[in-house]
Protein backbone atom coordinates (compact mmCIF):
# COMPACT_ATOMS: atom_id res chain seq x y z
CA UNK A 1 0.00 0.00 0.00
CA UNK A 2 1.09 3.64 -0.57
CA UNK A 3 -0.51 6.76 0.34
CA UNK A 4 0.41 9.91 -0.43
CA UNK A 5 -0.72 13.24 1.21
CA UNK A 6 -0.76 16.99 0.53
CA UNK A 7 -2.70 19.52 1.84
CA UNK A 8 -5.26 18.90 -0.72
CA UNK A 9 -5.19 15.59 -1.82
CA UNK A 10 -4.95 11.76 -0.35
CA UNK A 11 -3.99 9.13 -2.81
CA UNK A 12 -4.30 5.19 -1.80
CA UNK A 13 -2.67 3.16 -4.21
CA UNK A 14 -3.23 -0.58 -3.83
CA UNK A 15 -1.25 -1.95 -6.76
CA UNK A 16 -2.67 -0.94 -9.47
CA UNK A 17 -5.95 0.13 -7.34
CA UNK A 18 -5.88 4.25 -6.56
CA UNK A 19 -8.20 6.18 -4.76
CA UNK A 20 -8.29 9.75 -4.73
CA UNK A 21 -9.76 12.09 -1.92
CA UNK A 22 -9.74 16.22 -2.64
CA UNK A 23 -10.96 19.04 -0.44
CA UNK A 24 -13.71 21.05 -2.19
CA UNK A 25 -10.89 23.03 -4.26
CA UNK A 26 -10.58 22.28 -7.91
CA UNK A 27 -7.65 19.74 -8.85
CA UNK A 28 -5.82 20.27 -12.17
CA UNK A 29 -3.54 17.23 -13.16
CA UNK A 30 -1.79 16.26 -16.35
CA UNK A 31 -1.07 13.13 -16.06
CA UNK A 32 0.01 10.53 -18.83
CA UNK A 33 -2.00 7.21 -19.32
CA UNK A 34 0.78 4.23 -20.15
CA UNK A 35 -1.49 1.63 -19.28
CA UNK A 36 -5.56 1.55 -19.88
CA UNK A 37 -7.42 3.38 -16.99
CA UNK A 38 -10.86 2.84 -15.84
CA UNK A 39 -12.27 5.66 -14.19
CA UNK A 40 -15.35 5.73 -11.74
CA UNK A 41 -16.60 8.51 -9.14
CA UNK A 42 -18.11 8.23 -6.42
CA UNK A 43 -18.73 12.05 -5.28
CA UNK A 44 -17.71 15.44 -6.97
CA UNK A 45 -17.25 15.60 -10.35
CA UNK A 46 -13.97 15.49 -12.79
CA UNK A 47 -13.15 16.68 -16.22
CA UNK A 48 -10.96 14.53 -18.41
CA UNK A 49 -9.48 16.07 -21.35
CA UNK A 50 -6.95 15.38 -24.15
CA UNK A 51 -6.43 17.76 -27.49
CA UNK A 52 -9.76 16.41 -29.35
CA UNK A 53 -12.15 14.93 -26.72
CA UNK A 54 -13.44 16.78 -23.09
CA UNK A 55 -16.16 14.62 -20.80
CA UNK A 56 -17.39 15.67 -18.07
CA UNK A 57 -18.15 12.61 -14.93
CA UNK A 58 -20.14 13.48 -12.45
CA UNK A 59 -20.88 10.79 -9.14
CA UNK A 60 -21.88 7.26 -10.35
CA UNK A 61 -20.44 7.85 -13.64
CA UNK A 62 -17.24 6.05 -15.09
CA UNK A 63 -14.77 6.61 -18.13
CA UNK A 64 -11.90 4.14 -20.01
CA UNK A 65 -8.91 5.89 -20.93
CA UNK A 66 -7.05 4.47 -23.33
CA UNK A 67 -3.28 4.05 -22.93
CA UNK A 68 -0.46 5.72 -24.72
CA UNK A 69 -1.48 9.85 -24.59
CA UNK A 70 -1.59 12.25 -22.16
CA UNK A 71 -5.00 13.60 -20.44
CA UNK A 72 -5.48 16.29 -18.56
CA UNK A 73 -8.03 15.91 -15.68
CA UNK A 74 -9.83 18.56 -13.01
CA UNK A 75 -11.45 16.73 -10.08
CA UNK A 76 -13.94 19.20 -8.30
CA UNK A 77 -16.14 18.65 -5.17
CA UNK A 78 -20.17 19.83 -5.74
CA UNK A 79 -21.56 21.68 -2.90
CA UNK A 80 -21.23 20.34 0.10
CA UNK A 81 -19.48 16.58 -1.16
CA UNK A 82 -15.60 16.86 -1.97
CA UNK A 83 -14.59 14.76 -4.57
CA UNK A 84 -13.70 11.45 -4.12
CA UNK A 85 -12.59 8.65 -7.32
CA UNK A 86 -10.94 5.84 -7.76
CA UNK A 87 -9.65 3.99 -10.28
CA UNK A 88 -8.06 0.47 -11.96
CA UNK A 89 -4.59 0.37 -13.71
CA UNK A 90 -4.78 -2.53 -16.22
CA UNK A 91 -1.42 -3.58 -17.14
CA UNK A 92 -0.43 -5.26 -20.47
CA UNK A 93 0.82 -8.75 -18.90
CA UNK A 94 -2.45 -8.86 -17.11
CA UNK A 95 -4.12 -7.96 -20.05
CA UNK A 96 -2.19 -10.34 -22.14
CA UNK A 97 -2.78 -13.43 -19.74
CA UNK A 98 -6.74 -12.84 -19.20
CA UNK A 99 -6.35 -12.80 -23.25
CA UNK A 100 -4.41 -16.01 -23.26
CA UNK A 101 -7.04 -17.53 -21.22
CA UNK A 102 -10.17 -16.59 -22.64
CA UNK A 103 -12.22 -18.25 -25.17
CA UNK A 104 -11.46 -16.61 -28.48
CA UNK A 105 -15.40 -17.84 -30.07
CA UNK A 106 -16.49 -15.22 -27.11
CA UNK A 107 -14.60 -12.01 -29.07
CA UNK A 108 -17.21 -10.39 -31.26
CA UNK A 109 -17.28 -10.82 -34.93
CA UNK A 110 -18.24 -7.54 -35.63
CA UNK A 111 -17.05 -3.88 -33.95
CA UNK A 112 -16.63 -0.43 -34.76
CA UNK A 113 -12.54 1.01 -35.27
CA UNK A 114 -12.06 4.23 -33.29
CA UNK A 115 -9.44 6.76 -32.36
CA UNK A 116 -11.32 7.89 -29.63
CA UNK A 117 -8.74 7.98 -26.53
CA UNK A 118 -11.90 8.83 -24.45
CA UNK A 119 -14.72 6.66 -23.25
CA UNK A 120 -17.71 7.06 -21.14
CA UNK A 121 -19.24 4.36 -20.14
CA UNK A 122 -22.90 3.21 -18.98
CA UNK A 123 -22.34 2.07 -15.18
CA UNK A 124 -24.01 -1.09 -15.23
CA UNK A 125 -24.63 -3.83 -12.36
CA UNK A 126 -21.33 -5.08 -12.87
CA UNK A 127 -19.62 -1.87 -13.18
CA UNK A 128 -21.31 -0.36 -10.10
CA UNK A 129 -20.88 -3.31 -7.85
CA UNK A 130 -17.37 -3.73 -8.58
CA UNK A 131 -16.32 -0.09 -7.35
CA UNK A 132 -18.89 -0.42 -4.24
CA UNK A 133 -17.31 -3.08 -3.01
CA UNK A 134 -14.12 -1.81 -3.13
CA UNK A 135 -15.28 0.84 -0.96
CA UNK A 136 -14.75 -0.68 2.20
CA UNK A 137 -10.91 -1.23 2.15
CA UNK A 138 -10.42 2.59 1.76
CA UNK A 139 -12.88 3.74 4.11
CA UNK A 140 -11.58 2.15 6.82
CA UNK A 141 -7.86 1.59 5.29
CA UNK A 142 -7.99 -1.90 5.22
CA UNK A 143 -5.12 -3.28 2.62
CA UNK A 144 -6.85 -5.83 0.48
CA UNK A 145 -4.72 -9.02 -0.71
CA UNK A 146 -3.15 -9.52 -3.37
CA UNK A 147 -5.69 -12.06 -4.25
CA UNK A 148 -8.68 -10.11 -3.50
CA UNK A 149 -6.59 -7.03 -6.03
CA UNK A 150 -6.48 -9.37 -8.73
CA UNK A 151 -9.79 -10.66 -8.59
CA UNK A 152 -11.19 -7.09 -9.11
CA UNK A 153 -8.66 -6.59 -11.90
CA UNK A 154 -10.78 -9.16 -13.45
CA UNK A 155 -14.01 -8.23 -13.21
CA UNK A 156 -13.21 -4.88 -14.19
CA UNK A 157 -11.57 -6.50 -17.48
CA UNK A 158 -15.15 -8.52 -17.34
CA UNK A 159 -17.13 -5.10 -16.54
CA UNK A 160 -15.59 -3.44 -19.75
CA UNK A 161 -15.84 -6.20 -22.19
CA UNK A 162 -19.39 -6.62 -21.41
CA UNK A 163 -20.57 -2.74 -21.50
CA UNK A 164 -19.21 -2.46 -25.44
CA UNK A 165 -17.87 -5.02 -28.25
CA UNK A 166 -16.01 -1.84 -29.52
CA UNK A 167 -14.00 -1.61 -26.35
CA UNK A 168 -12.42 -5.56 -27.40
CA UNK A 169 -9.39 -4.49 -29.89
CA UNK A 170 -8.68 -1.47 -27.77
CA UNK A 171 -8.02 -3.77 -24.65
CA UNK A 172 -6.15 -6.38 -26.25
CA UNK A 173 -4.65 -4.14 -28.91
CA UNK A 174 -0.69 -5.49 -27.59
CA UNK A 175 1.33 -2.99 -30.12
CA UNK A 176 3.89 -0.51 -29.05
CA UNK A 177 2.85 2.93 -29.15
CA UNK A 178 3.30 4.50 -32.44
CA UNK A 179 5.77 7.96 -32.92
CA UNK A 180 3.64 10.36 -32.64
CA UNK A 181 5.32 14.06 -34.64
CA UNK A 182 7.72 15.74 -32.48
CA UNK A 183 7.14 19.31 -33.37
CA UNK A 184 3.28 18.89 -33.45
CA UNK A 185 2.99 17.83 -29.77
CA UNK A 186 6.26 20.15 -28.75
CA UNK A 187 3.42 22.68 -30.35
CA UNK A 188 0.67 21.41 -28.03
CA UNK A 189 2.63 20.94 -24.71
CA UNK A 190 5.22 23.30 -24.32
CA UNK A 191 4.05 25.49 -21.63
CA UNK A 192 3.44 22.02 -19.83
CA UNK A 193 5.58 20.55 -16.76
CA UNK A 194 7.01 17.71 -19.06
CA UNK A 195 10.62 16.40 -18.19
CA UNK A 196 12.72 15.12 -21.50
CA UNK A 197 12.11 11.91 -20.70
CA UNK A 198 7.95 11.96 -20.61
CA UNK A 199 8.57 14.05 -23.35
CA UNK A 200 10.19 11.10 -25.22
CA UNK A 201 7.77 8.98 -23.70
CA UNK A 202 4.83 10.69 -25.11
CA UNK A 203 5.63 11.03 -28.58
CA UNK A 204 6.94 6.82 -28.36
CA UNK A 205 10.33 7.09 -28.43
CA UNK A 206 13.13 6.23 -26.10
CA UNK A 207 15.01 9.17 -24.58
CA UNK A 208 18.07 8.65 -26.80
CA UNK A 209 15.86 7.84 -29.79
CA UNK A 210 13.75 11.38 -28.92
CA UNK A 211 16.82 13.21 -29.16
CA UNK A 212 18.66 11.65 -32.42
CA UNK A 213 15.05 12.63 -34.25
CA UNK A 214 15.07 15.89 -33.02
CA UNK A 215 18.70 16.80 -34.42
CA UNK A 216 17.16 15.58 -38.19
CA UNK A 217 14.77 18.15 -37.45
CA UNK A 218 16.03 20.96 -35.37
CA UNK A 219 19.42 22.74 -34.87
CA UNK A 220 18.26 23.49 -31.06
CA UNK A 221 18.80 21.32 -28.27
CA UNK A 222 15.00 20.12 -27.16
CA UNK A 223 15.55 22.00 -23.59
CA UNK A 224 16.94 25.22 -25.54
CA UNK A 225 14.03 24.88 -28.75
CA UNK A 226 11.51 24.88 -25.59
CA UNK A 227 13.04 27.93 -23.86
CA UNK A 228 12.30 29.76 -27.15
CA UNK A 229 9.32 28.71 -27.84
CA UNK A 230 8.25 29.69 -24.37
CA UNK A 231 9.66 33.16 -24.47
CA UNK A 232 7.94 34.14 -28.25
CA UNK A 233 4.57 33.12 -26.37
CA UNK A 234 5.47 34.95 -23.81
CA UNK A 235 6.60 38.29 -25.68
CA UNK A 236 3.33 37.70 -27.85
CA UNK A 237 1.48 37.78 -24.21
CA UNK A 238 3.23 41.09 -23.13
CA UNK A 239 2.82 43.03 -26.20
CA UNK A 240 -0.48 42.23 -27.81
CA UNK A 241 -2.24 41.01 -24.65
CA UNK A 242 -1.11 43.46 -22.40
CA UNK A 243 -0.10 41.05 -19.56
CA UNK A 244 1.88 41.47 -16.48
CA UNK A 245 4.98 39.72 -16.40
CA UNK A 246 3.66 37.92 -13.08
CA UNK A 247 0.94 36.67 -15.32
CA UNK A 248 2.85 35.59 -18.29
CA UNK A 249 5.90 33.36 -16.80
CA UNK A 250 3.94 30.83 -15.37
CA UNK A 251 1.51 30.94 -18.05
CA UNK A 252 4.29 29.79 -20.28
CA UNK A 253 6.01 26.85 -18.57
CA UNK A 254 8.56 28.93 -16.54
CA UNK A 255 8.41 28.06 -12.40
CA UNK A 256 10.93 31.18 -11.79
CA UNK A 257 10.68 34.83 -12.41
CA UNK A 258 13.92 35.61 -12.12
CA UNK A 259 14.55 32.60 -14.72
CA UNK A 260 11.96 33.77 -16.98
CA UNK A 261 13.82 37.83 -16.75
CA UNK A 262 17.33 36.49 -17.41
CA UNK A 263 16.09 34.14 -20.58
CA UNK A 264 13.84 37.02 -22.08
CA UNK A 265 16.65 39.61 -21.64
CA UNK A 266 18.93 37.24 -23.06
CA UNK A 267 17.08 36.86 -26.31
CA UNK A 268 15.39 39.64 -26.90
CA UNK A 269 17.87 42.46 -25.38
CA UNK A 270 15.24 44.02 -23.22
CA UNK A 271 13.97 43.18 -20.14
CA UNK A 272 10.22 42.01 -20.04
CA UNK A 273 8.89 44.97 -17.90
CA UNK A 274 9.74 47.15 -21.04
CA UNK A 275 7.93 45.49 -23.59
């Protein structure tokens, strides 16, 4: 079992197994999905977002997110109930040995391709049960077995399965995550809080292989391209937008205003009170 704790949030992660507890504050977190997540709430309401799809889950409700991307997620409390979530990790080796196991005549002939990355789901019986009777073990921090874990891996695998056919190939699709273009998502993300290596991660590459690509594309380190990029946003910000410069650092992915000063001044010979 491991719990973490800050003043706003209590995580319980029971491997593979998390639930999350927020005060009545909204929770932004970018987070990236490497594995298949199911997604169920039990009070409050989150926001789960990507760069094409945005759903909104409100208590009772669940989502699959599918593995490979990056999401972005805001978990909010509703009046008087903070939020409160949980959710299942599904793992490729368990995925691969429930496939190994099952009985292929049961996989469905027929099923719709998608690139959603996205999924609500209806909360049936099975769904519902499974997440109330997991319950317990976090209320009154009770570790379940590892026995007990892997049982509800499976009937979540059993939940999914049964709510859509479509959801079949995307659970046992096996196949390594496909390079995704480096400048495109370096477009998307680069205000965001991304080390090199999720960075590499993201766009499904190793960190060496990440960094060889870039050079065929770039004459910029990443760390210095991203610097750049960040400070012609933020020069954009201070002279069409009228920002403050308090504003505009942290809106573009620096954590330091002194940081931000130095690298502006440095490129663009003024300081960024004087644009």
């Amino acid at each position: 079992m491991e719990i973490q704790l800050n003043n706003k949030l209590k995580t319980i992660n029971y491997s593979g197994i998390f639930l999350s507890c927020f005060s009545e504050e909204s929770e932004k977190c970018i987070e990236g999905a490497p594995e298949h997540i199911l997604v169920y709430i039990y009070s409050g309401e989150q926001i789960i977002e990507n760069n094409k799809e945005r759903i909104k889950l409100q208590a009772g409700e669940c989502a699959l997110i599918r593995r490979n991307h990056r999401v972005v997620m805001y978990k909010n409390g509703r009046g008087d109930d903070l939020y409160k979530g949980i959710s299942l990790t599904f793992d490729r080796n368990t995925l691969r040995e429930f496939y190994s196991k099952m009985d292929k005549s049961e996989l469905p002939k027929k099923y719709s391709v998608t690139d959603k990355n996205i999924f609500k789901l209806t909360p049936g019986a099975d769904l519902v049960s499974l997440f109330q009777s997991l319950t317990p073990y976090f209320d009154e921090d009770i570790e379940p077995t590892k026995a007990i874990v892997n049982l509800k891996m499976l009937e979540g695998i059993y939940a999914i399965l049964n709510n859509s056919e479509n959801l079949h190939p995307i659970l046992f699709d096996f196949s390594d995550p496909w390079k995704v273009d480096i400048m495109d998502f370096l477009n998307k993300h680069y205000t965001d809080d991304l080390t090199m290596e999720q960075i590499a991660s993201y766009t499904g590459r190793s960190l060496a292989t990440f960094k060889r690509d870039f050079t065929k594309i770039c004459d910029l380190t990443p760390q210095r391209w991203l610097i750049k990029r960040r400070l012609e946003a933020a020069y954009l910000k201070l002279k069409d937008q009228g920002k403050k410069v308090n504003e505009v650092y942290v809106e573009v992915g620096f954590k330091n205003p002194s940081h931000f000063s130095i690298a502006f001044k440095k490129q663009y010979g003024i300081p960024p009170t004087k644009v």
